[in-house]
C-alpha atoms as a PDB file:
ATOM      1  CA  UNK A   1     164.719  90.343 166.968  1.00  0.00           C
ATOM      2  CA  UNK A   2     166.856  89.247 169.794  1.00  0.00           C
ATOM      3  CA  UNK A   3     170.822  89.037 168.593  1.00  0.00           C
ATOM      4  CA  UNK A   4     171.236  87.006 171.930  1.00  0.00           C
ATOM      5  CA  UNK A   5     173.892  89.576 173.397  1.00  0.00           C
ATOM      6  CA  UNK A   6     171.432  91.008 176.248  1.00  0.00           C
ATOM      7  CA  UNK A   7     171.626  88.160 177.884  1.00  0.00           C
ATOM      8  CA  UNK A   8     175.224  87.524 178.153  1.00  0.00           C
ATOM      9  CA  UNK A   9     175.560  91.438 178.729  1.00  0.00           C
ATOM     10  CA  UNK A  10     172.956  91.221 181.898  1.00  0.00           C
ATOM     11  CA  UNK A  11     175.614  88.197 183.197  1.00  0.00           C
ATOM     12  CA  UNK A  12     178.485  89.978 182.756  1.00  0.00           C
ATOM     13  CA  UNK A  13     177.418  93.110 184.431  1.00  0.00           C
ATOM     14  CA  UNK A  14     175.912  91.047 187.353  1.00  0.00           C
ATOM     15  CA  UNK A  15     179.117  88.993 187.820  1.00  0.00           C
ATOM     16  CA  UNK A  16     180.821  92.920 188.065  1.00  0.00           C
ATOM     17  CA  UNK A  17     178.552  94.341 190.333  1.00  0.00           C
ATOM     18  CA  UNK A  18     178.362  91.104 192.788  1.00  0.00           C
ATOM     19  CA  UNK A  19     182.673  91.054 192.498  1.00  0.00           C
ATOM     20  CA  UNK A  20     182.419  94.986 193.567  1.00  0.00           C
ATOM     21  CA  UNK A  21     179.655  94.557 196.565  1.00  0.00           C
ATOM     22  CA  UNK A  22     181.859  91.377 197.678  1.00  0.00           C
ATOM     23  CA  UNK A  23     184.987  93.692 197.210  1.00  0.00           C
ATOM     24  CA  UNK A  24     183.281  96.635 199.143  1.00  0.00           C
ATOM     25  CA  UNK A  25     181.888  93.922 201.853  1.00  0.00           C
ATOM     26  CA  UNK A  26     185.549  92.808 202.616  1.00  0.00           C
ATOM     27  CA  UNK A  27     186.462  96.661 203.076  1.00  0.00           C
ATOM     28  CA  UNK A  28     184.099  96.958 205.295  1.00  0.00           C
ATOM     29  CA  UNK A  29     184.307  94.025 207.464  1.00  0.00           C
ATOM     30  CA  UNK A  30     188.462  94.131 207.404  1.00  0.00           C
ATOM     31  CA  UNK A  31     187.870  97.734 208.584  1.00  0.00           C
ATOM     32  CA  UNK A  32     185.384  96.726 211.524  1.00  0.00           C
ATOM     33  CA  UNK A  33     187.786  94.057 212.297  1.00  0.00           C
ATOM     34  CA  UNK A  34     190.507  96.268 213.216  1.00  0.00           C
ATOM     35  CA  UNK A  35     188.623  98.673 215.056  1.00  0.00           C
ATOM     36  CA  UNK A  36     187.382  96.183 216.899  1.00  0.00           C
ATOM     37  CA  UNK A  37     190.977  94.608 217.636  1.00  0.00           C
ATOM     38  CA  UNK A  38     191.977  98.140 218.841  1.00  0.00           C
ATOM     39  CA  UNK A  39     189.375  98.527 221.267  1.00  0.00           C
ATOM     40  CA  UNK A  40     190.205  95.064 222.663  1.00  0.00           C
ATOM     41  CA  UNK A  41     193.186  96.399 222.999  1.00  0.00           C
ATOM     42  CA  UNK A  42     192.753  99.538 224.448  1.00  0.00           C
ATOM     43  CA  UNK A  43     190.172  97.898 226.724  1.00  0.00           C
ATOM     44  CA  UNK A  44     193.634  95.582 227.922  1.00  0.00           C
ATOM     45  CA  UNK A  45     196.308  97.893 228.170  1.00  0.00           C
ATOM     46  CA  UNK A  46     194.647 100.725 229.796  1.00  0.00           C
ATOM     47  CA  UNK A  47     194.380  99.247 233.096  1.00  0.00           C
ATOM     48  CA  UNK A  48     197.603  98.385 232.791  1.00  0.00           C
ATOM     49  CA  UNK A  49     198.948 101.474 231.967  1.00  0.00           C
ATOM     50  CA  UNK A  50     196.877 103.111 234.527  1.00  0.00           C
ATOM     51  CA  UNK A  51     198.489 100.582 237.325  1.00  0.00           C
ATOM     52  CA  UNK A  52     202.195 101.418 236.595  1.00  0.00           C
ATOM     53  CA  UNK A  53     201.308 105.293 236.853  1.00  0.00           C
ATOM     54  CA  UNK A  54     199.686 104.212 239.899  1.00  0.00           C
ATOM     55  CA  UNK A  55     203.032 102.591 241.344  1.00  0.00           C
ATOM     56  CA  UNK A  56     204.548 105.467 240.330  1.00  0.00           C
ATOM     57  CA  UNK A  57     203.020 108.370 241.735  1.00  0.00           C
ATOM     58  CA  UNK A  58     203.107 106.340 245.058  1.00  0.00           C
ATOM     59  CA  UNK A  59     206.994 105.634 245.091  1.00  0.00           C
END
């Protein structure tokens, strides 16, 4: 006999484990997002930086 509950428990547990894996995917991809925003920046500055010590060690 089939009390018709499987199926509604299969959906529910789906609709968990695709809300965690799109939860975990954000994580992720906010996480390479900022490390890639810091080495854009790093990339940016450092010559920068690397200029005004240059100024400076000739004055």
């Amino acid at each position: 006999m089939n009390s018709g509950w499987s199926g509604s428990v299969r959906t529910g547990l789906l609709i968990i484990m695709m809300m965690f894996f799109a939860g975990l995917a954000l994580d992720i991809a906010t996480l390479a997002a900022a490390l890639a925003a810091f080495v854009l920046a790093d990339r940016a500055l450092y010559p920068l930086l690397r200029g005004q010590r240059a100024q400076r060690r000739a004055a």
